[in-house]
C-alpha atoms as a PDB file:
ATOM      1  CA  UNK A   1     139.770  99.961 102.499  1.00  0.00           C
ATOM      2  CA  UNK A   2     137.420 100.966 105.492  1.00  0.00           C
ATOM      3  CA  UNK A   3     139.555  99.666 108.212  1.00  0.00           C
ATOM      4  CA  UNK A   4     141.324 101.911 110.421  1.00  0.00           C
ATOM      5  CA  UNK A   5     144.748 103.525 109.576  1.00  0.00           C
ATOM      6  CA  UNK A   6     146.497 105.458 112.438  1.00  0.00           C
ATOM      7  CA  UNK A   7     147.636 108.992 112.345  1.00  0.00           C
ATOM      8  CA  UNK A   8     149.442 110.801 115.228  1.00  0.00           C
ATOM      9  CA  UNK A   9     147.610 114.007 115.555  1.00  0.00           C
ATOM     10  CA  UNK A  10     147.782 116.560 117.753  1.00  0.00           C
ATOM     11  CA  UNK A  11     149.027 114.602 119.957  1.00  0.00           C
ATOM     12  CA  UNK A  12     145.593 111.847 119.284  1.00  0.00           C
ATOM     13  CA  UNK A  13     145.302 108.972 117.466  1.00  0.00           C
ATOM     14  CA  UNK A  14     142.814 109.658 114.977  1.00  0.00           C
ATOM     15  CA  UNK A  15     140.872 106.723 112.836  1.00  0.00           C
ATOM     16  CA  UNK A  16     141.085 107.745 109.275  1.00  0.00           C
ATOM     17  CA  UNK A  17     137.979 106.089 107.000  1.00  0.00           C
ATOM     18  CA  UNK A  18     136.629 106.202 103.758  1.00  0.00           C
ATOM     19  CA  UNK A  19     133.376 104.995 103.267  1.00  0.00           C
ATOM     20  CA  UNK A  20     132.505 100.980 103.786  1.00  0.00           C
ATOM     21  CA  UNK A  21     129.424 101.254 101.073  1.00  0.00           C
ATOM     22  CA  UNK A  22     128.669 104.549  99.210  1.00  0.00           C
ATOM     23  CA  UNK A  23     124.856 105.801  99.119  1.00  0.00           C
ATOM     24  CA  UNK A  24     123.395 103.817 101.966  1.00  0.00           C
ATOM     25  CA  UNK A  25     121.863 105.841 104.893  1.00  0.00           C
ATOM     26  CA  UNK A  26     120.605 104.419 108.230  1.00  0.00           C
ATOM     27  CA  UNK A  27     122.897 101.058 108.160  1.00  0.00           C
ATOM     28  CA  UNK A  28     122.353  98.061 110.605  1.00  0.00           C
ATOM     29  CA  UNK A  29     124.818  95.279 110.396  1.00  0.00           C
ATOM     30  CA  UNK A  30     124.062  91.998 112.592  1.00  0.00           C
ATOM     31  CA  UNK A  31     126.981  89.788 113.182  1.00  0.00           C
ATOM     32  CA  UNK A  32     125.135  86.064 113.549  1.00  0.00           C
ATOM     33  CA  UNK A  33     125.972  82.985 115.274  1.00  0.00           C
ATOM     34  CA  UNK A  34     126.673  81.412 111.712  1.00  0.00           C
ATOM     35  CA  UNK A  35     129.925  83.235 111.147  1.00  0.00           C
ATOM     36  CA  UNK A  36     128.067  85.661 108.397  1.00  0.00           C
ATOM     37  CA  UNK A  37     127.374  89.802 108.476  1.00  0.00           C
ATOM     38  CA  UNK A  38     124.045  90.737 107.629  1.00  0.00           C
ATOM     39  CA  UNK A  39     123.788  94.453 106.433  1.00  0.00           C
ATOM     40  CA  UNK A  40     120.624  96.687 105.288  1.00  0.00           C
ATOM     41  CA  UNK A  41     120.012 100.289 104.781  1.00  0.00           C
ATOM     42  CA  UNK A  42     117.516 103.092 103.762  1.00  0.00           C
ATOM     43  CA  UNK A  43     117.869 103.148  99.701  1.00  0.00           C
ATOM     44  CA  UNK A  44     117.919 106.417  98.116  1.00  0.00           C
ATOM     45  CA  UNK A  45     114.830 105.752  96.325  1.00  0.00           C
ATOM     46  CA  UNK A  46     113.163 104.260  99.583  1.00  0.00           C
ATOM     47  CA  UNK A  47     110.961 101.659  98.049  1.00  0.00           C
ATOM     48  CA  UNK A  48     112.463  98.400  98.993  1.00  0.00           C
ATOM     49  CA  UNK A  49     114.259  96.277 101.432  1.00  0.00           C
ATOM     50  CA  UNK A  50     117.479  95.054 100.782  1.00  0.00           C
ATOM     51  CA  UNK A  51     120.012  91.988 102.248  1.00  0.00           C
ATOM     52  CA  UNK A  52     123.613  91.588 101.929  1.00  0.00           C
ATOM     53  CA  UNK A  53     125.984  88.521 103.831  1.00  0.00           C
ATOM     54  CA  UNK A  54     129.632  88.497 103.817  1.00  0.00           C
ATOM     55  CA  UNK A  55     131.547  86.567 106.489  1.00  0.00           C
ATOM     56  CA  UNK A  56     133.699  90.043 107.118  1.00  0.00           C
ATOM     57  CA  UNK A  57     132.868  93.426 107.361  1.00  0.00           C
ATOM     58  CA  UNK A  58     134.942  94.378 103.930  1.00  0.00           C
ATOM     59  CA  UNK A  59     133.285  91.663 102.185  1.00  0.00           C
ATOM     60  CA  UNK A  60     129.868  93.369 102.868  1.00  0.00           C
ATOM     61  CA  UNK A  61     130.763  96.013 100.170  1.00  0.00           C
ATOM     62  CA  UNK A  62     130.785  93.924  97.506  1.00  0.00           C
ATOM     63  CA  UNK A  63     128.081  91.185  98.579  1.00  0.00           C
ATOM     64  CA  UNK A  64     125.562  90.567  96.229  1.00  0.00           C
ATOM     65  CA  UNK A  65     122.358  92.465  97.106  1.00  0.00           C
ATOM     66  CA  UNK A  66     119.052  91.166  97.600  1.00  0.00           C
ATOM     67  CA  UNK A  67     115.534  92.778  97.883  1.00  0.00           C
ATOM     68  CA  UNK A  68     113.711  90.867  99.943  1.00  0.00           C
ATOM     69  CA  UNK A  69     110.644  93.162  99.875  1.00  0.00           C
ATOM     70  CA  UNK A  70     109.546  95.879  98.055  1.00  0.00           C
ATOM     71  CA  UNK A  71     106.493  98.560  98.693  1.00  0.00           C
ATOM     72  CA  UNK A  72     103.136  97.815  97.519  1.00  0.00           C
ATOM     73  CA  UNK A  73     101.621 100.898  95.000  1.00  0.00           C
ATOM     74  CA  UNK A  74      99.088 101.328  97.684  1.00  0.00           C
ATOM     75  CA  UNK A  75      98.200 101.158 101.262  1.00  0.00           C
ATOM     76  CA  UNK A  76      99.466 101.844 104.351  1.00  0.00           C
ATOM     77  CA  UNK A  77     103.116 101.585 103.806  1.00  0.00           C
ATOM     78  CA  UNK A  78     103.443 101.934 100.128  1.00  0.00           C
ATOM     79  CA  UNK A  79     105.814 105.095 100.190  1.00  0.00           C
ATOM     80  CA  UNK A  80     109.080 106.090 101.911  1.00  0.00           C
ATOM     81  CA  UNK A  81     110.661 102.892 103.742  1.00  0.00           C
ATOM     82  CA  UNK A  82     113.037 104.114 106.158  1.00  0.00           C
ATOM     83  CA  UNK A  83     116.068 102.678 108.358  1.00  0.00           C
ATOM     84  CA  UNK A  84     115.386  98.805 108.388  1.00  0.00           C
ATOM     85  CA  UNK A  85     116.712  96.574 110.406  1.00  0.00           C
ATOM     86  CA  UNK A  86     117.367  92.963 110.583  1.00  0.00           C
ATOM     87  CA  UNK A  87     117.095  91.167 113.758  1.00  0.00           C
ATOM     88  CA  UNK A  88     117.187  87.299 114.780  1.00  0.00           C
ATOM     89  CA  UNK A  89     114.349  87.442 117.635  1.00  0.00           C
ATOM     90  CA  UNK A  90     112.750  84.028 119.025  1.00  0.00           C
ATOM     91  CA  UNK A  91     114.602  81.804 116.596  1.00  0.00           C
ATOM     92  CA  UNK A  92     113.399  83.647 113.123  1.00  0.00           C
ATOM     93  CA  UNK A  93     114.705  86.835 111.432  1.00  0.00           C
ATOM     94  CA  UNK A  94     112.584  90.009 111.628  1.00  0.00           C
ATOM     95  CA  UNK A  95     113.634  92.895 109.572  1.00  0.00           C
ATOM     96  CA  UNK A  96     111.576  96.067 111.154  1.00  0.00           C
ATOM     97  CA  UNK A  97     110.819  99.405 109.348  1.00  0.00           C
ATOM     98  CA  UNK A  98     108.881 102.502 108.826  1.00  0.00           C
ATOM     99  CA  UNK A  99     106.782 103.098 105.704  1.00  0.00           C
ATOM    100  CA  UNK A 100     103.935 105.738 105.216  1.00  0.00           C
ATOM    101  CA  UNK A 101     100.896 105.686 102.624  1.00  0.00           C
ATOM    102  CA  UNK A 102     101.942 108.866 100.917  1.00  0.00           C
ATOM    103  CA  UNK A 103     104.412 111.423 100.654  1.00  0.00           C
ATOM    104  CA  UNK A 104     101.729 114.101 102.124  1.00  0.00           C
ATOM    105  CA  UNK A 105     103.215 116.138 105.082  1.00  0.00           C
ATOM    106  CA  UNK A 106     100.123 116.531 107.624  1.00  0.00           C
ATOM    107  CA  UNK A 107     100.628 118.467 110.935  1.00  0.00           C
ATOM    108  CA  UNK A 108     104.694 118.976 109.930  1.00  0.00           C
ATOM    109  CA  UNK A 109     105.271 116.119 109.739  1.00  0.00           C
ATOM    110  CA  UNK A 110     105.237 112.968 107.384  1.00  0.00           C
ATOM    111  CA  UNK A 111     102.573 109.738 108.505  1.00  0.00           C
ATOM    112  CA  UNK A 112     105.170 106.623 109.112  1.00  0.00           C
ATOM    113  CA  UNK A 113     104.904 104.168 110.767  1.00  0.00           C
ATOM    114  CA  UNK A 114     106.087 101.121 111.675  1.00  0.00           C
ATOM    115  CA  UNK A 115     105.968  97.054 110.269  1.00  0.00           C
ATOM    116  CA  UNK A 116     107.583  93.852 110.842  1.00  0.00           C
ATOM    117  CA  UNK A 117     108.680  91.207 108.429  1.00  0.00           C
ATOM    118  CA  UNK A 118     109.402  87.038 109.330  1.00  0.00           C
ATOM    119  CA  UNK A 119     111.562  85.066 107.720  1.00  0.00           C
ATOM    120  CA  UNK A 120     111.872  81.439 109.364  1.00  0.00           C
ATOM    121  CA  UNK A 121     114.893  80.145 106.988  1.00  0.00           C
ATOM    122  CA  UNK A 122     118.318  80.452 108.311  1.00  0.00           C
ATOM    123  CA  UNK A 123     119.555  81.978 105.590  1.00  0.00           C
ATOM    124  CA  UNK A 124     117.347  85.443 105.457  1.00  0.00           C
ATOM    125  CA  UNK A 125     118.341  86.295 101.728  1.00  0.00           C
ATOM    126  CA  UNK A 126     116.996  82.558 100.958  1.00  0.00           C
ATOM    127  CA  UNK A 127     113.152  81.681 101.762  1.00  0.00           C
ATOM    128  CA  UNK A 128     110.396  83.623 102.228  1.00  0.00           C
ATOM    129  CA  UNK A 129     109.324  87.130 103.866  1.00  0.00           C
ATOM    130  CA  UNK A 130     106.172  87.341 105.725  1.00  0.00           C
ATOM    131  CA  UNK A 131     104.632  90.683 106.284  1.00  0.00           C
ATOM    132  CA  UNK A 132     103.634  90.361 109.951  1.00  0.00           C
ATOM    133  CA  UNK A 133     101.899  93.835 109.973  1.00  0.00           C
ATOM    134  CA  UNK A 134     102.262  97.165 111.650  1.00  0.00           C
ATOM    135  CA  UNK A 135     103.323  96.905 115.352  1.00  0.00           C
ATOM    136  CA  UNK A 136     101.463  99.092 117.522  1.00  0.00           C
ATOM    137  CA  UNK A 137     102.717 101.100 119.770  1.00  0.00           C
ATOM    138  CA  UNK A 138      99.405 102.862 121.076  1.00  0.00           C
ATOM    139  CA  UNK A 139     100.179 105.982 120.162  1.00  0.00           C
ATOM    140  CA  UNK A 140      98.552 106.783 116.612  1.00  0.00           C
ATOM    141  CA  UNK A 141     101.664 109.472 115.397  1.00  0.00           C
ATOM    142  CA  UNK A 142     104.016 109.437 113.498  1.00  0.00           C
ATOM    143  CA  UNK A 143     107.085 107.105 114.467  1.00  0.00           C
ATOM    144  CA  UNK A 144     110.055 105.288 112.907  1.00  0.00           C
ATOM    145  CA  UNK A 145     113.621 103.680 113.433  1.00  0.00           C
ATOM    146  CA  UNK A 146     112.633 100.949 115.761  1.00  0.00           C
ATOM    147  CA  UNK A 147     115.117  98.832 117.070  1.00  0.00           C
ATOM    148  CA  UNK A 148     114.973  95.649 119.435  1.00  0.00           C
ATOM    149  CA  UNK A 149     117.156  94.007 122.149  1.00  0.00           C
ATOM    150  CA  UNK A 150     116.662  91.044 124.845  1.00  0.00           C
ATOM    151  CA  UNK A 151     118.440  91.451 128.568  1.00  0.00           C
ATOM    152  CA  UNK A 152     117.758  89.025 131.332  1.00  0.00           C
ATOM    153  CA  UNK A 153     115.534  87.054 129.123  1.00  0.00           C
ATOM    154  CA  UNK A 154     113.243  89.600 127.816  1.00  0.00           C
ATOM    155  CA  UNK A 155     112.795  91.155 124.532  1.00  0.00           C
ATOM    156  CA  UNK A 156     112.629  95.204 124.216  1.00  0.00           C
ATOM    157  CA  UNK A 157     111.177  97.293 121.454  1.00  0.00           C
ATOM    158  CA  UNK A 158     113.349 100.689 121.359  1.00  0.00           C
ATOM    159  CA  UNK A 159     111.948 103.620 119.228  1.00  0.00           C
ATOM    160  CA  UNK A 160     111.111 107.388 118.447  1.00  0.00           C
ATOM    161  CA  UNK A 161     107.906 108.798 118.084  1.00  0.00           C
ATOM    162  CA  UNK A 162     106.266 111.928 117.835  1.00  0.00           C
ATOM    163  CA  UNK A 163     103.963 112.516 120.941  1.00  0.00           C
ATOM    164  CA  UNK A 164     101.292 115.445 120.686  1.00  0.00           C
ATOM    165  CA  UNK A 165     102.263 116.934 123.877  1.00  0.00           C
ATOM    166  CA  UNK A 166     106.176 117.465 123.527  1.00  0.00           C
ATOM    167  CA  UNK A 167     107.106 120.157 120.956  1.00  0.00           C
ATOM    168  CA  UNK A 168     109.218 118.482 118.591  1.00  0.00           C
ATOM    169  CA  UNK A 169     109.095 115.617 115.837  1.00  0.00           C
ATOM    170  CA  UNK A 170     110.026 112.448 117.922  1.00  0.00           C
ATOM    171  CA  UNK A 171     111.580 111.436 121.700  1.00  0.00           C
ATOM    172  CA  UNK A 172     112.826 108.184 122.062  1.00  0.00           C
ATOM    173  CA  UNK A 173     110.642 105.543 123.796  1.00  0.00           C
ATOM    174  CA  UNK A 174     111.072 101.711 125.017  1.00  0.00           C
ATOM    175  CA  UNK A 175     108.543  99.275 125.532  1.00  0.00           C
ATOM    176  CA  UNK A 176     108.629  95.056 126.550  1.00  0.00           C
ATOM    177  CA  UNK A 177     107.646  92.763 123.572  1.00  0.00           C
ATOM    178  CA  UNK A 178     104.900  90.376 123.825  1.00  0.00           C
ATOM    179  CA  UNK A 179     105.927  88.939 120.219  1.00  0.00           C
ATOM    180  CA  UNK A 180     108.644  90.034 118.014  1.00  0.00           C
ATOM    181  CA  UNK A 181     105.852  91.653 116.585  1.00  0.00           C
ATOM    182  CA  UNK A 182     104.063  93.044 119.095  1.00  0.00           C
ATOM    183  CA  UNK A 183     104.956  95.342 122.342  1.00  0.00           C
ATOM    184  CA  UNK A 184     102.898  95.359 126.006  1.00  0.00           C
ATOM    185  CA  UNK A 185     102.391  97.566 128.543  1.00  0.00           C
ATOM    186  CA  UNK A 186     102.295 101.341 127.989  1.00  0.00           C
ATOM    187  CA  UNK A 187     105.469 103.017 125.925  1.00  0.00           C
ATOM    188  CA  UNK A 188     108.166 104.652 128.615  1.00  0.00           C
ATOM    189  CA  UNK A 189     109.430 107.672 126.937  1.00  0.00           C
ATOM    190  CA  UNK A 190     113.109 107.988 127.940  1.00  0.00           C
ATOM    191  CA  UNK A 191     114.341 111.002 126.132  1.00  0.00           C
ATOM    192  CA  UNK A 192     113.067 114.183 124.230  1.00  0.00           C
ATOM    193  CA  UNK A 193     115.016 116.987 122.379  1.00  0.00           C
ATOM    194  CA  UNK A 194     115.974 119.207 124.788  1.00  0.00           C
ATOM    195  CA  UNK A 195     119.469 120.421 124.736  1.00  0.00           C
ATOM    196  CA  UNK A 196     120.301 123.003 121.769  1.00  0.00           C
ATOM    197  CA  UNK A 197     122.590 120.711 120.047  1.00  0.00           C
ATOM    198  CA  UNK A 198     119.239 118.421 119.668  1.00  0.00           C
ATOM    199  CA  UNK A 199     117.085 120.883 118.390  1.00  0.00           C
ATOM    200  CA  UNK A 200     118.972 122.321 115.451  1.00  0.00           C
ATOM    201  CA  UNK A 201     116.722 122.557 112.370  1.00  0.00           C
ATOM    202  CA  UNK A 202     114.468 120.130 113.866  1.00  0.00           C
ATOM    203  CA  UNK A 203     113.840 118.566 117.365  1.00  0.00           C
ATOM    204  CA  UNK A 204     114.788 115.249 117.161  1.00  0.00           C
ATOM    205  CA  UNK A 205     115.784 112.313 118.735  1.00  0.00           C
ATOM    206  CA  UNK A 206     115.943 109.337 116.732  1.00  0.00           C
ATOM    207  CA  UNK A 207     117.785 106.462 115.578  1.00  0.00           C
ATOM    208  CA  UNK A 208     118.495 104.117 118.537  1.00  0.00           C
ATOM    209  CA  UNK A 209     120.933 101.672 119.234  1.00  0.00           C
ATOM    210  CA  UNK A 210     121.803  99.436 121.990  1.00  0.00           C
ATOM    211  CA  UNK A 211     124.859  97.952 122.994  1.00  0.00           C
ATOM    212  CA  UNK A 212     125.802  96.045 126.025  1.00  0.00           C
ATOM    213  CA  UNK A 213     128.748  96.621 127.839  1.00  0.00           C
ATOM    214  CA  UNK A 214     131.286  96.770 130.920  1.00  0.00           C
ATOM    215  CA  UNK A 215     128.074  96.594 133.220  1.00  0.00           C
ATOM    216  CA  UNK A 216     125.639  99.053 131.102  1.00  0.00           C
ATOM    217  CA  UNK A 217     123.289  98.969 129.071  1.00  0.00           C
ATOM    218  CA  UNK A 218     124.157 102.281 126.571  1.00  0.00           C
ATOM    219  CA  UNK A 219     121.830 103.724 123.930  1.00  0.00           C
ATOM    220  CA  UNK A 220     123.347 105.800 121.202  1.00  0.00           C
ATOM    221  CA  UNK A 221     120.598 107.961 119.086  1.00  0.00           C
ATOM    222  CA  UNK A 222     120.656 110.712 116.785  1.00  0.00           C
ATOM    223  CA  UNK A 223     119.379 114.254 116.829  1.00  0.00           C
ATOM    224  CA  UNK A 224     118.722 117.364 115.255  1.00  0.00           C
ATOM    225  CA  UNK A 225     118.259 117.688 111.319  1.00  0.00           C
ATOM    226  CA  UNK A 226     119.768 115.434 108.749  1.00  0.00           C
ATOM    227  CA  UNK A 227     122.442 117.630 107.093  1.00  0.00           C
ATOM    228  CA  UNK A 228     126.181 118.552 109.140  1.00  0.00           C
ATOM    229  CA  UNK A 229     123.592 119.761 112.294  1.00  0.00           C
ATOM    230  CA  UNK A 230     123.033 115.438 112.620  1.00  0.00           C
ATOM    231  CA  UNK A 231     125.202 114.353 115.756  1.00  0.00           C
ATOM    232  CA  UNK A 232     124.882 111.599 118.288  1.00  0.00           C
ATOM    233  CA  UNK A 233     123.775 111.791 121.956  1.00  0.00           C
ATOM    234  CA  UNK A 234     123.673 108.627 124.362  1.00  0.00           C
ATOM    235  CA  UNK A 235     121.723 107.124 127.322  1.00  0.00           C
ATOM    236  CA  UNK A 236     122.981 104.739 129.547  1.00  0.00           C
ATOM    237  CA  UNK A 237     121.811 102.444 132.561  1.00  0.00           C
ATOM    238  CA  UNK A 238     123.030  99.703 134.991  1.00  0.00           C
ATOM    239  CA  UNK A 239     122.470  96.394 133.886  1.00  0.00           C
ATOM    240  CA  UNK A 240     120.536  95.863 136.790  1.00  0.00           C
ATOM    241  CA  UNK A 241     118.143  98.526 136.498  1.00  0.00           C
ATOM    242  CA  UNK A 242     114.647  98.487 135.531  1.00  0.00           C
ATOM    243  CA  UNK A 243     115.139  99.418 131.922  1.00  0.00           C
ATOM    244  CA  UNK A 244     111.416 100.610 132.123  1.00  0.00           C
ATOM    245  CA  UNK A 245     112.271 103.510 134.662  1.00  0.00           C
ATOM    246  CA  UNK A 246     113.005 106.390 133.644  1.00  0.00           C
ATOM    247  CA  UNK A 247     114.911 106.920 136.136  1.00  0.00           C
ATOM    248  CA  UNK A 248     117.586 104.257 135.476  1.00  0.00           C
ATOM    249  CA  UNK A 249     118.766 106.163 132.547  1.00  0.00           C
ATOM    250  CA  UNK A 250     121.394 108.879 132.583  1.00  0.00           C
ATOM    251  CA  UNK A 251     121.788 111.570 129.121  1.00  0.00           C
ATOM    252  CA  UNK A 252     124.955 113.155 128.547  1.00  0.00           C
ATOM    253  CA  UNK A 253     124.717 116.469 127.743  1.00  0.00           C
ATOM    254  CA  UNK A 254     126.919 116.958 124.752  1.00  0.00           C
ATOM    255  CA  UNK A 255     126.782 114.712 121.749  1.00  0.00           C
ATOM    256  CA  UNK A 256     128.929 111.917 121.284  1.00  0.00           C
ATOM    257  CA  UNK A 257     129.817 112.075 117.870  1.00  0.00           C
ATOM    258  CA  UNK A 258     129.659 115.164 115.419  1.00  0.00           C
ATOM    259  CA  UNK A 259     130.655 116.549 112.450  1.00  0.00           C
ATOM    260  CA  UNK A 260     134.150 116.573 111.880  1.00  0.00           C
ATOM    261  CA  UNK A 261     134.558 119.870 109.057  1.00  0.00           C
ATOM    262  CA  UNK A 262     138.436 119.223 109.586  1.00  0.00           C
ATOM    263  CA  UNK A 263     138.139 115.823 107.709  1.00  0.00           C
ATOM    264  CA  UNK A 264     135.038 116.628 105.887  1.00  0.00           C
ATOM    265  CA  UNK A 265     132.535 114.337 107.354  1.00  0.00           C
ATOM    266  CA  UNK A 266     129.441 115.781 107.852  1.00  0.00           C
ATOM    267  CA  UNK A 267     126.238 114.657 109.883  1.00  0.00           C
ATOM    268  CA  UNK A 268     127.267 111.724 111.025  1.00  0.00           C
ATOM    269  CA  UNK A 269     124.281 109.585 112.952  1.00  0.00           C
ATOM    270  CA  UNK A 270     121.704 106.775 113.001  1.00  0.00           C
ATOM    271  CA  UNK A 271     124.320 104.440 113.685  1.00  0.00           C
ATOM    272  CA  UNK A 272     124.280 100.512 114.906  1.00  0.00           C
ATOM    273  CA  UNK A 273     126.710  98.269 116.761  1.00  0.00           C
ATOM    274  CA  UNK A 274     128.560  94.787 115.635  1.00  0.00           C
ATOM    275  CA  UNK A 275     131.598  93.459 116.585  1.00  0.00           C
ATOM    276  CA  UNK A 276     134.982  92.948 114.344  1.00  0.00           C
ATOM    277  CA  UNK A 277     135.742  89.521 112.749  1.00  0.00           C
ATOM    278  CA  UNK A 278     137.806  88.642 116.555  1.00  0.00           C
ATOM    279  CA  UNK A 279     134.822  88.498 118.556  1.00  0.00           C
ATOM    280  CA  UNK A 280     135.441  91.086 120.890  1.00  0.00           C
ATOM    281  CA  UNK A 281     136.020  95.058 119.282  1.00  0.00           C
ATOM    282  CA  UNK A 282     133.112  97.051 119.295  1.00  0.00           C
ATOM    283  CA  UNK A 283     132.413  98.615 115.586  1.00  0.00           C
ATOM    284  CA  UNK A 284     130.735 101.537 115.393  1.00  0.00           C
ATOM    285  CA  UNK A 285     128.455 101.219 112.085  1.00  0.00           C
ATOM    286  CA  UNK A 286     126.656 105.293 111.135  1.00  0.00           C
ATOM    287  CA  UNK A 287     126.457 107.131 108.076  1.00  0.00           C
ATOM    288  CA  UNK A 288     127.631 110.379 107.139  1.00  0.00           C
ATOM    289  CA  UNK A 289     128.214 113.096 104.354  1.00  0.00           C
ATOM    290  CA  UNK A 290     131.091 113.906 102.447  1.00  0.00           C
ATOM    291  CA  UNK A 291     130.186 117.633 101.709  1.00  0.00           C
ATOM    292  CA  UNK A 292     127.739 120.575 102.728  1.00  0.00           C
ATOM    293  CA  UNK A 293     126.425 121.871  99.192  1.00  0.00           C
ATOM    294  CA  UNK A 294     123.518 120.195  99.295  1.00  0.00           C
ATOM    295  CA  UNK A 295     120.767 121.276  97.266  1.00  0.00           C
ATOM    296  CA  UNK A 296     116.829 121.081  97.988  1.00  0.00           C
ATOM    297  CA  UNK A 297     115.601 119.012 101.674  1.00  0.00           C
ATOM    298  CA  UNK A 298     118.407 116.805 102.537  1.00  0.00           C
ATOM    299  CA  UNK A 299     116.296 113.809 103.023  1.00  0.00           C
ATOM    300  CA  UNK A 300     116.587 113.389  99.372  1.00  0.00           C
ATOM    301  CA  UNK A 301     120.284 113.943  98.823  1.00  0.00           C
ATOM    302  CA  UNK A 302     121.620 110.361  97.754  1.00  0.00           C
ATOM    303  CA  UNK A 303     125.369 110.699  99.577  1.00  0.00           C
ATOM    304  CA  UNK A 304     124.709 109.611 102.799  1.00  0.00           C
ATOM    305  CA  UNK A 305     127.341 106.935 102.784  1.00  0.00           C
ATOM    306  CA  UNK A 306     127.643 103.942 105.466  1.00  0.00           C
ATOM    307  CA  UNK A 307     131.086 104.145 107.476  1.00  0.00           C
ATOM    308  CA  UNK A 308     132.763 101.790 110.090  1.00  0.00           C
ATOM    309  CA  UNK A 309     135.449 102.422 112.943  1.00  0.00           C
ATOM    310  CA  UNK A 310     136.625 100.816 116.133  1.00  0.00           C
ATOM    311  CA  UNK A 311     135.108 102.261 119.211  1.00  0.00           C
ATOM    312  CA  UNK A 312     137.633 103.056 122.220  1.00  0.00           C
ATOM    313  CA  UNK A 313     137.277 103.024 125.849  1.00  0.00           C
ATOM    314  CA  UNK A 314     137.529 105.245 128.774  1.00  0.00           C
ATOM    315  CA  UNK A 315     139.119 103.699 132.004  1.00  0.00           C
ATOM    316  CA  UNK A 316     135.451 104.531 133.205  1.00  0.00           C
ATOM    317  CA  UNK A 317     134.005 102.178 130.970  1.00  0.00           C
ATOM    318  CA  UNK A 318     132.224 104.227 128.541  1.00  0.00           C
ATOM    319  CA  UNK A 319     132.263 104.238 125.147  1.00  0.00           C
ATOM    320  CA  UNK A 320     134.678 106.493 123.467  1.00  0.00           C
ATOM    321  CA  UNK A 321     133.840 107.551 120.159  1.00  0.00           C
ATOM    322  CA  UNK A 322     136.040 110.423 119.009  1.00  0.00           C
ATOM    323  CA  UNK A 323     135.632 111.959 115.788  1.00  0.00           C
ATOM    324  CA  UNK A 324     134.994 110.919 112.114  1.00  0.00           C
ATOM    325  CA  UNK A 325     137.648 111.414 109.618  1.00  0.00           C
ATOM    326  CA  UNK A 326     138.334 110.631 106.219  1.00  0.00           C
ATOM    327  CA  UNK A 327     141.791 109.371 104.851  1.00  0.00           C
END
């Protein structure tokens, strides 16, 4: 069972969770206006797309699965599909995603980037997918986990990207959408490995995730390398501010969420947001390790596994989101 037990601790209340779905990195679930879940994930063997509906979060676990697209054997984004996501933008589903044409590392660094999908049905694991192309971001590097979200009426792309003048592999950068496919205007970068806890094996920030809240507008992300070094920072901003600014945005310097090596979760990151099956309690939706020995590059280790807990709440209004732990 993945929902949340209660321990007294210390003198804490500590949320104890096994793992929602085993073996599914990079997990997006979208709670819909017709009472279902929609969940999708990186695959080990990153060379598809799948779906799964449930009409609760449990359910999800055991949903029938559905590929809904699978790489071509050649071409731009015929190898490694990364962290998609499944959106419902201008009244059609878009699943977004990062693919590259090969598994060659040039520069450091792999060549991803990033596509769209359409699927007009209202069921998304039902019709057809349409492969809308890659959306351009005008910066030809590589770039992945984009992510999209509409306040006061206008639709944002939210992303990470490698730029050639900032050491590192990818800072995190938001743009207005034209289309559901397509951005405008220049990209605003809004944050770049900087503090040490970012820049652990790699300099990373990655991952983003948006959710809307007591007045704010908070982005969670992800930094650092993928084994236990993976932990979360986040950016926030009034809702009134011009998202586009820069200077709306405030980083907290200490991640939010880390590896807990008391309860054996390790690397926790790339997470999403939905809401419980009442409507209103924020669910925090990352994935995580269950042990350290891994052997070879971690991006290949299978046991990333997809985990869900409860957020809290600080009298403040931020976003509270103590420690993983495993019952």
């Amino acid at each position: 069972m993945w929902q949340a037990e209660f321990l007294e601790m210390e003198n804490d209340v500590e949320e104890l969770l096994e793992p929602l779905i085993e073996q599914r990195a990079d997990p997006y679930i979208h709670r819909h206006t017709d009472g279902y879940y929609y969940f999708t994930a990186s695959v080990p063997q990153y060379d598809r797309i799948e779906l799964r509906r449930a009409k609760t979060i449990e359910g999800l676990a055991s949903a029938q699965t559905r590929t809904v697209w699978r790489k071509p054997d050649s071409g731009p984004c015929s190898e490694l599909i990364w962290a998609p996501e499944i959106h419902h933008n201008h009244g059609a589903w878009y699943v977004y995603f990062a693919a590259a044409p090969s598994r060659e590392i040039k520069s450091k660094l792999f060549q991803h980037r990033m596509y769209a999908l359409r699927n007009t049905n209202a069921n998304p694991l039902e019709g057809e997918w349409e492969f809308m192309g890659q959306v351009d971001t005008g910066i030809d590097t590589f770039c992945l986990d984009a992510t999209t979200f509409t306040h006061k009426g206008q639709l944002y792309y939210l992303w990470a990207q490698k730029h050639d003048d900032i050491e590192g592999n990818s800072n995190l950068y938001i743009a207005p959408m034209k289309t559901p496919w397509q951005i405008e205007g220049a990209p605003m970068l809004l944050s770049r490995p900087e503090f040490e806890w970012e820049c652990r094996g790699f300099r990373v920030n990655e991952g983003p995730s948006v959710l809307k809240k007591n007045g704010r507008i908070f982005i969670s992300y992800s930094a650092s390398a993928t084994d236990e070094n993976y932990a979360m920072g986040l950016l926030w901003a009034d809702e009134n501010a011009n998202l586009l600014d820069p200077a709306s945005w405030t980083k907290s310097p200490e991640p939010v969420l880390r590896t807990c090596f008391e309860h054996k979760i390790y690397g926790p990151g790339h997470n999403s947001f939905t809401v419980a099956e009442d409507g209103a309690t924020v669910l925090l939706v990352y994935h995580a390790r269950t042990y350290t020995e891994i052997e070879g590059d971690p991006l290949w280790n299978p046991d990333r596994h997809t985990f869900v807990k409860p957020l809290r709440w600080r009298d403040d209004g931020t976003p509270d989101f103590g420690r993983p732990s495993l019952g």
